[in-house]
PDB file of N, CA and C in Angstrom:
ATOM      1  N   UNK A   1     -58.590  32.451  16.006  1.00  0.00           N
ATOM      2  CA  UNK A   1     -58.890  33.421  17.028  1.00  0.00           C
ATOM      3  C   UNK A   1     -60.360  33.808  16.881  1.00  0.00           C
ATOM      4  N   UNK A   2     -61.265  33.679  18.076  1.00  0.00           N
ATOM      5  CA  UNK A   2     -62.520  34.391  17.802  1.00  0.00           C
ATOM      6  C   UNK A   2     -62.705  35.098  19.320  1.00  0.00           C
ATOM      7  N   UNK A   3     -64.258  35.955  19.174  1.00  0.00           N
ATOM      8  CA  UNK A   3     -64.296  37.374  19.658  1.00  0.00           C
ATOM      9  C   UNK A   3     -65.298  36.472  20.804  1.00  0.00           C
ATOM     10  N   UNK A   4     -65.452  36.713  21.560  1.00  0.00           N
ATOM     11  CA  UNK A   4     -66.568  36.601  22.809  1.00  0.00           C
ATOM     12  C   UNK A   4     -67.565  36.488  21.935  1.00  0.00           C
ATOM     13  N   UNK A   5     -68.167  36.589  21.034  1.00  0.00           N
ATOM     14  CA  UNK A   5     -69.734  36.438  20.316  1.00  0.00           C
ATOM     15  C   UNK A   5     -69.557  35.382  19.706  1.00  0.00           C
ATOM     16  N   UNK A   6     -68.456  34.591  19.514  1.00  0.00           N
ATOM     17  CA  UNK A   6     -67.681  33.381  19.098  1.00  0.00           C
ATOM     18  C   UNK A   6     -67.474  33.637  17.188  1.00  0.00           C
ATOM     19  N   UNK A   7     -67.579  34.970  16.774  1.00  0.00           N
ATOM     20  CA  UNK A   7     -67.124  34.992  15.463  1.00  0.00           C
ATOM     21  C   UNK A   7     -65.763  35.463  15.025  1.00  0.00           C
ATOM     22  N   UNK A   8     -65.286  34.950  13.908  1.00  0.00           N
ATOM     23  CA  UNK A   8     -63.889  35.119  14.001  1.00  0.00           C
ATOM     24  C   UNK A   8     -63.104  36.482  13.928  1.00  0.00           C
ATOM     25  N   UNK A   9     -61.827  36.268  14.142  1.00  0.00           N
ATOM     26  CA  UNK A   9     -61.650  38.075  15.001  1.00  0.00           C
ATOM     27  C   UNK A   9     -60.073  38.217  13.739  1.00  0.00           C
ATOM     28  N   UNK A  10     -60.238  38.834  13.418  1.00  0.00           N
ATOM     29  CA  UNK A  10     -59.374  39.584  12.117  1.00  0.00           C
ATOM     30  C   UNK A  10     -57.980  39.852  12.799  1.00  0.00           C
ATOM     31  N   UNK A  11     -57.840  40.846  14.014  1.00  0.00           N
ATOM     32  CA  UNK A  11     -57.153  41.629  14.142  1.00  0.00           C
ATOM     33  C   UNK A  11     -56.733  40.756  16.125  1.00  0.00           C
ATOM     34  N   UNK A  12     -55.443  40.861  16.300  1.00  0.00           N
ATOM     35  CA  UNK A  12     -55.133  40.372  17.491  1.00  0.00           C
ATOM     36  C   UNK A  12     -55.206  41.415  18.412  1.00  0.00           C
ATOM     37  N   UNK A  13     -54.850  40.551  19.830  1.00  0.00           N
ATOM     38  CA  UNK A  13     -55.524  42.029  21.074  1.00  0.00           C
ATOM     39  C   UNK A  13     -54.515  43.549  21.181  1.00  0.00           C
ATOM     40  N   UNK A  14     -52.945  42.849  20.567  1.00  0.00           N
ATOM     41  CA  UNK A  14     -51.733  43.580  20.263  1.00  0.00           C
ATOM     42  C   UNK A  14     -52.328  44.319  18.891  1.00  0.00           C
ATOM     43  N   UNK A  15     -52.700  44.092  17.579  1.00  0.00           N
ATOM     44  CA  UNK A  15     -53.189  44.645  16.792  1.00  0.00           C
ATOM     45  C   UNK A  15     -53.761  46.104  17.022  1.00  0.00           C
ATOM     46  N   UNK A  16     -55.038  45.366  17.666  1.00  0.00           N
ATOM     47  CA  UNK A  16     -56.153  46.468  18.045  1.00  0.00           C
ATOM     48  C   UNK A  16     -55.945  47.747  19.152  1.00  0.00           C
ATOM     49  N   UNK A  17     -54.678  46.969  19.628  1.00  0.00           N
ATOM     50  CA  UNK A  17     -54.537  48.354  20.563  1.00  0.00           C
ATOM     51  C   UNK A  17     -53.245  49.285  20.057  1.00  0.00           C
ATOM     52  N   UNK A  18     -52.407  48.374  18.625  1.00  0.00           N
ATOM     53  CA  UNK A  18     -51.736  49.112  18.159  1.00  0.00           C
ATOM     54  C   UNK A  18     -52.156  50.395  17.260  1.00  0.00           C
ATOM     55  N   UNK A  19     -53.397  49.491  16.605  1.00  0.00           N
ATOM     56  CA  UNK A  19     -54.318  50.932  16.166  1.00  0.00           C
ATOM     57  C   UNK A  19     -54.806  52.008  17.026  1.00  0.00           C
ATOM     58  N   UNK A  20     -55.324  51.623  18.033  1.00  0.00           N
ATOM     59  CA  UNK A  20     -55.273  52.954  19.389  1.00  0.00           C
ATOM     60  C   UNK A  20     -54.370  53.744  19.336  1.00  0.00           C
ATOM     61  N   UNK A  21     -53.490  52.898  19.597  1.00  0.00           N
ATOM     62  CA  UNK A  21     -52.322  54.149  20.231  1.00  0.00           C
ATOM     63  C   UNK A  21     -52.206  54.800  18.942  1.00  0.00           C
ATOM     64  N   UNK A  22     -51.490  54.146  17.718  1.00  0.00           N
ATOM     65  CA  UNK A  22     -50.815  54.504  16.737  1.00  0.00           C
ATOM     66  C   UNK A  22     -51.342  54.949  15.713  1.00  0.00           C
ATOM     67  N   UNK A  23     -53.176  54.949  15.828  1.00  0.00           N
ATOM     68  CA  UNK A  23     -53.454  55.317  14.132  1.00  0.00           C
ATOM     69  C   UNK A  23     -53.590  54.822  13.242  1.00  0.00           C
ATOM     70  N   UNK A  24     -52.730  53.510  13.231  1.00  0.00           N
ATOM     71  CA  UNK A  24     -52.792  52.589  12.065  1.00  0.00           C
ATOM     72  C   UNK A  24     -52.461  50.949  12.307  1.00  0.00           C
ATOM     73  N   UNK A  25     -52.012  49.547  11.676  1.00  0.00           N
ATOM     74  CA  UNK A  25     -51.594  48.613  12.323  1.00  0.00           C
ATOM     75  C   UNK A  25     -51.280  47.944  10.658  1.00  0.00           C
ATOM     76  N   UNK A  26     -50.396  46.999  10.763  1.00  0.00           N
ATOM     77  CA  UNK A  26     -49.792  46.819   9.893  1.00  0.00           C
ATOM     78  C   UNK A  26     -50.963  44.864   9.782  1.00  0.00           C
ATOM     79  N   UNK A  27     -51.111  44.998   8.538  1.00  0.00           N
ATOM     80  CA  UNK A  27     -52.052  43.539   7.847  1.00  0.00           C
ATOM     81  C   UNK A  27     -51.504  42.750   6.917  1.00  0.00           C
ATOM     82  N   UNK A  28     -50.248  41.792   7.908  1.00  0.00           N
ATOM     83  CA  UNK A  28     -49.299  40.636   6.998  1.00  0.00           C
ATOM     84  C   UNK A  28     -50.507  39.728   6.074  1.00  0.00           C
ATOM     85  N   UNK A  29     -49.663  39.877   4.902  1.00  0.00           N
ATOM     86  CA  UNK A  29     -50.621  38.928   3.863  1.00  0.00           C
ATOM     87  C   UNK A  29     -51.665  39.471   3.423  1.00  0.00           C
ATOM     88  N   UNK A  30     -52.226  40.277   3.387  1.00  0.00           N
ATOM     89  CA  UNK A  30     -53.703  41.082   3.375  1.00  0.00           C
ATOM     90  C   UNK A  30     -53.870  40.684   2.032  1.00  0.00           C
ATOM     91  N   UNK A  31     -53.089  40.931   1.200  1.00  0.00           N
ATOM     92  CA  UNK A  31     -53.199  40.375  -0.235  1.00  0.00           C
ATOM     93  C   UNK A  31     -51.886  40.288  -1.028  1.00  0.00           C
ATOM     94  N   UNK A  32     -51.696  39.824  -2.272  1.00  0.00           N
ATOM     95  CA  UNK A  32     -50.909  38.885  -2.593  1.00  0.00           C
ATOM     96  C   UNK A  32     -49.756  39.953  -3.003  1.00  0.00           C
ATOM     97  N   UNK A  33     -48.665  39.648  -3.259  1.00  0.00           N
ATOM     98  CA  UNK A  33     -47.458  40.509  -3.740  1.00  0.00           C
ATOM     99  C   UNK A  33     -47.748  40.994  -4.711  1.00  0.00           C
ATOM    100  N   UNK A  34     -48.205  39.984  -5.886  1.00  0.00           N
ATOM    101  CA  UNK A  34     -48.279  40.587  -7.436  1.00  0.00           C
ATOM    102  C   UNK A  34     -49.825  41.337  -7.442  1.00  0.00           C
ATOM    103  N   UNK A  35     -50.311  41.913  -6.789  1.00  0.00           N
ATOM    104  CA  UNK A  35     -51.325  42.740  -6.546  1.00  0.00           C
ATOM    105  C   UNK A  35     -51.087  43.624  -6.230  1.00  0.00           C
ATOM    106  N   UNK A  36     -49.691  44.136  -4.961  1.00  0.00           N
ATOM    107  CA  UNK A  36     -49.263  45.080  -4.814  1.00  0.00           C
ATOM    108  C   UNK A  36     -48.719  45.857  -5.255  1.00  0.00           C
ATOM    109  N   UNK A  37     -47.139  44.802  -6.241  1.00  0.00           N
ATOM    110  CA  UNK A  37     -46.850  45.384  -7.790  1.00  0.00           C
ATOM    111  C   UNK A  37     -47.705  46.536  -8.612  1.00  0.00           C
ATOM    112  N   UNK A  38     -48.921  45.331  -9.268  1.00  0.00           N
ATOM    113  CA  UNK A  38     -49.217  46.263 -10.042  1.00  0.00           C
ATOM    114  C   UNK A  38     -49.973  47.129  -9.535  1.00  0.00           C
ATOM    115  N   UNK A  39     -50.571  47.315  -8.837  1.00  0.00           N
ATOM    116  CA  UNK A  39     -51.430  48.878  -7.759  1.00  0.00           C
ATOM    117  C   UNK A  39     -49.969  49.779  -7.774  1.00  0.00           C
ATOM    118  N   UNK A  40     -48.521  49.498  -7.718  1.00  0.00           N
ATOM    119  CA  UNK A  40     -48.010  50.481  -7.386  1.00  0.00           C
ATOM    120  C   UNK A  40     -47.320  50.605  -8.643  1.00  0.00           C
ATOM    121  N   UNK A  41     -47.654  50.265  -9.693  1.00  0.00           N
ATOM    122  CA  UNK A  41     -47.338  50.787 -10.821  1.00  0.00           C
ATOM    123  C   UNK A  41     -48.115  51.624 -11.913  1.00  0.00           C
ATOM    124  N   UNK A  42     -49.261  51.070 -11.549  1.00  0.00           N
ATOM    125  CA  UNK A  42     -50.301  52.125 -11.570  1.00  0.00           C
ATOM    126  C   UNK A  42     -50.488  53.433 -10.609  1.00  0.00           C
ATOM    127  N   UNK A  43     -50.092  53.417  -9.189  1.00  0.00           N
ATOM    128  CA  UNK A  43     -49.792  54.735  -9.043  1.00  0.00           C
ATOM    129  C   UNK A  43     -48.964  55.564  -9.368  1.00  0.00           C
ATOM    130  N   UNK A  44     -47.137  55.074  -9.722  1.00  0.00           N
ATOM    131  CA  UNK A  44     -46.094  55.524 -10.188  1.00  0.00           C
ATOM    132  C   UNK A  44     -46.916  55.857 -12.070  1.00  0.00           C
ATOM    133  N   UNK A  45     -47.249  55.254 -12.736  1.00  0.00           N
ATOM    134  CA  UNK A  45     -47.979  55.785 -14.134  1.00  0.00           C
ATOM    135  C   UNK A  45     -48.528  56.985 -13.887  1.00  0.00           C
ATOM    136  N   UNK A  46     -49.433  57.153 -13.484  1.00  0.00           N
ATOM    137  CA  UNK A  46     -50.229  58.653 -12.572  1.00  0.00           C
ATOM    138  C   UNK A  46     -49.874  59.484 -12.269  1.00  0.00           C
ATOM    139  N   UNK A  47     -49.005  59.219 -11.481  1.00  0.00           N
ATOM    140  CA  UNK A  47     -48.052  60.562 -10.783  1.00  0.00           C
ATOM    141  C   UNK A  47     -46.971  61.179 -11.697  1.00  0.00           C
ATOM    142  N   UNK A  48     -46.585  62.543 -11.472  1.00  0.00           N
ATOM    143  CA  UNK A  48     -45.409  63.106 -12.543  1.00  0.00           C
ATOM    144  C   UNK A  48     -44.038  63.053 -11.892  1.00  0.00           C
ATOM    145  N   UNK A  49     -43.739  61.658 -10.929  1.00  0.00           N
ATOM    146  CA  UNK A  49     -43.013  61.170 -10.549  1.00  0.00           C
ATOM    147  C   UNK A  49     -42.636  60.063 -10.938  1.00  0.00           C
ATOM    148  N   UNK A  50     -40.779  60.208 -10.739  1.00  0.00           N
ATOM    149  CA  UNK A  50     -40.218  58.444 -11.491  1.00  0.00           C
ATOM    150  C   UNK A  50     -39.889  57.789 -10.461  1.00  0.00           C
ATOM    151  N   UNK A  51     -40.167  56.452 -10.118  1.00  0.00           N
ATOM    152  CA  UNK A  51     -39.503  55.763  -9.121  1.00  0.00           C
ATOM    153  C   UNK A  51     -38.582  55.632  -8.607  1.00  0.00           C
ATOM    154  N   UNK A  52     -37.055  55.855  -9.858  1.00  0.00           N
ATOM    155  CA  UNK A  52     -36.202  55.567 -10.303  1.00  0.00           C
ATOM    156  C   UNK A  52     -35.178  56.916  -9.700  1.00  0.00           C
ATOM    157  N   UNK A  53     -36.366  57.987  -9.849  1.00  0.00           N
ATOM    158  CA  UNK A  53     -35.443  59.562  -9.682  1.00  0.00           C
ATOM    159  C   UNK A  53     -36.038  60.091  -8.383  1.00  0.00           C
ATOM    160  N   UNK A  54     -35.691  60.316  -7.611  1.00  0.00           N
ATOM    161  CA  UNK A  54     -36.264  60.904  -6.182  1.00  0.00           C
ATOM    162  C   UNK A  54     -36.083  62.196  -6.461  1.00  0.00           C
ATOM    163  N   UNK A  55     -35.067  62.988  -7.165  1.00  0.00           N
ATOM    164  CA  UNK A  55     -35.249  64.179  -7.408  1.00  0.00           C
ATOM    165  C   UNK A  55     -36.413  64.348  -7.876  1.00  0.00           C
ATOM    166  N   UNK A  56     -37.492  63.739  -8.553  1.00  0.00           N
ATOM    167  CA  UNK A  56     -38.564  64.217  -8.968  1.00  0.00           C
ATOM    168  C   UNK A  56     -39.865  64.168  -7.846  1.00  0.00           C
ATOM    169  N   UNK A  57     -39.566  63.403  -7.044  1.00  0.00           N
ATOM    170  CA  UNK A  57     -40.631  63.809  -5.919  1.00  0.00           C
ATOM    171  C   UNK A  57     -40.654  65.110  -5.319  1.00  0.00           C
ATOM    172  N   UNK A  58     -40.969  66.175  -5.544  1.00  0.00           N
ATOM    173  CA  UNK A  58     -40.952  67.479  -5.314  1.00  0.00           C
ATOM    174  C   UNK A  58     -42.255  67.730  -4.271  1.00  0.00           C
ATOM    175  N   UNK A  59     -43.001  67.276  -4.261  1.00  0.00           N
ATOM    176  CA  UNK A  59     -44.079  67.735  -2.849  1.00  0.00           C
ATOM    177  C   UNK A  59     -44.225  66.319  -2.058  1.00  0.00           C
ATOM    178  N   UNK A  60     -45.018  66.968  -0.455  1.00  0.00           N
ATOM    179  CA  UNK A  60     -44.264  65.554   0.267  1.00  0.00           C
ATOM    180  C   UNK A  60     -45.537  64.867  -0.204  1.00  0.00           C
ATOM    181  N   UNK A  61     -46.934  65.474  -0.416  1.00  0.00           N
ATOM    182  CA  UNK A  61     -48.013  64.699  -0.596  1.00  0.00           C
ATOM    183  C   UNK A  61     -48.629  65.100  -1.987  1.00  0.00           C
ATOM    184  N   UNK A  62     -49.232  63.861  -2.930  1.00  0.00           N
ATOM    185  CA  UNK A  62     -49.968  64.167  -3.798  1.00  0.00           C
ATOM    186  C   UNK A  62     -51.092  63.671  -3.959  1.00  0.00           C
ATOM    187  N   UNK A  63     -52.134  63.778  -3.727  1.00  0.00           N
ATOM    188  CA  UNK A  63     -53.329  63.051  -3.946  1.00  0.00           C
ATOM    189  C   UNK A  63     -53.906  62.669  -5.302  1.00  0.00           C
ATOM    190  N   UNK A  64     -54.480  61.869  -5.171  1.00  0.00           N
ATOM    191  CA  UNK A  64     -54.819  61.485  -7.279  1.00  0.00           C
ATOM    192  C   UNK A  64     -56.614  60.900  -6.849  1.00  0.00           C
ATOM    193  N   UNK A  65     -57.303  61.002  -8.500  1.00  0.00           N
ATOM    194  CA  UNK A  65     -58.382  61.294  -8.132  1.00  0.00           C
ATOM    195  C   UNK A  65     -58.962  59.326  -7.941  1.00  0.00           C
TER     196      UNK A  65
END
């Protein structure tokens, strides 16, 4: 897929207008599974939340530095 300037275009015409409307758009493959893993085990380490226990998610948002 490329853009009228003929360079290649990331995001489809459904994409880009899903980010319009919606705010956000979802990026299949963006990077690999076992990358995602460990990024989210490193955030679960961080947080004073267990994955495992939802009772311990006690606020809806936590930010980390």
């Amino acid at each position: 897929m490329t853009s009228r300037e003929g360079r290649a275009r990331v995001l489809s015409d459904a994409q880009i207008q899903q980010f319009i409307d919606d705010g956000f758009v979802g990026v299949d493959e963006a990077f690999p599974p076992q990358l995602a893993d460990a990024c989210r085990a490193i955030l679960w380490r961080d947080l004073s939340c267990d994955p495992d226990k939802p009772k311990t998610w006690t606020r809806p948002v936590i930010r980390l530095g």
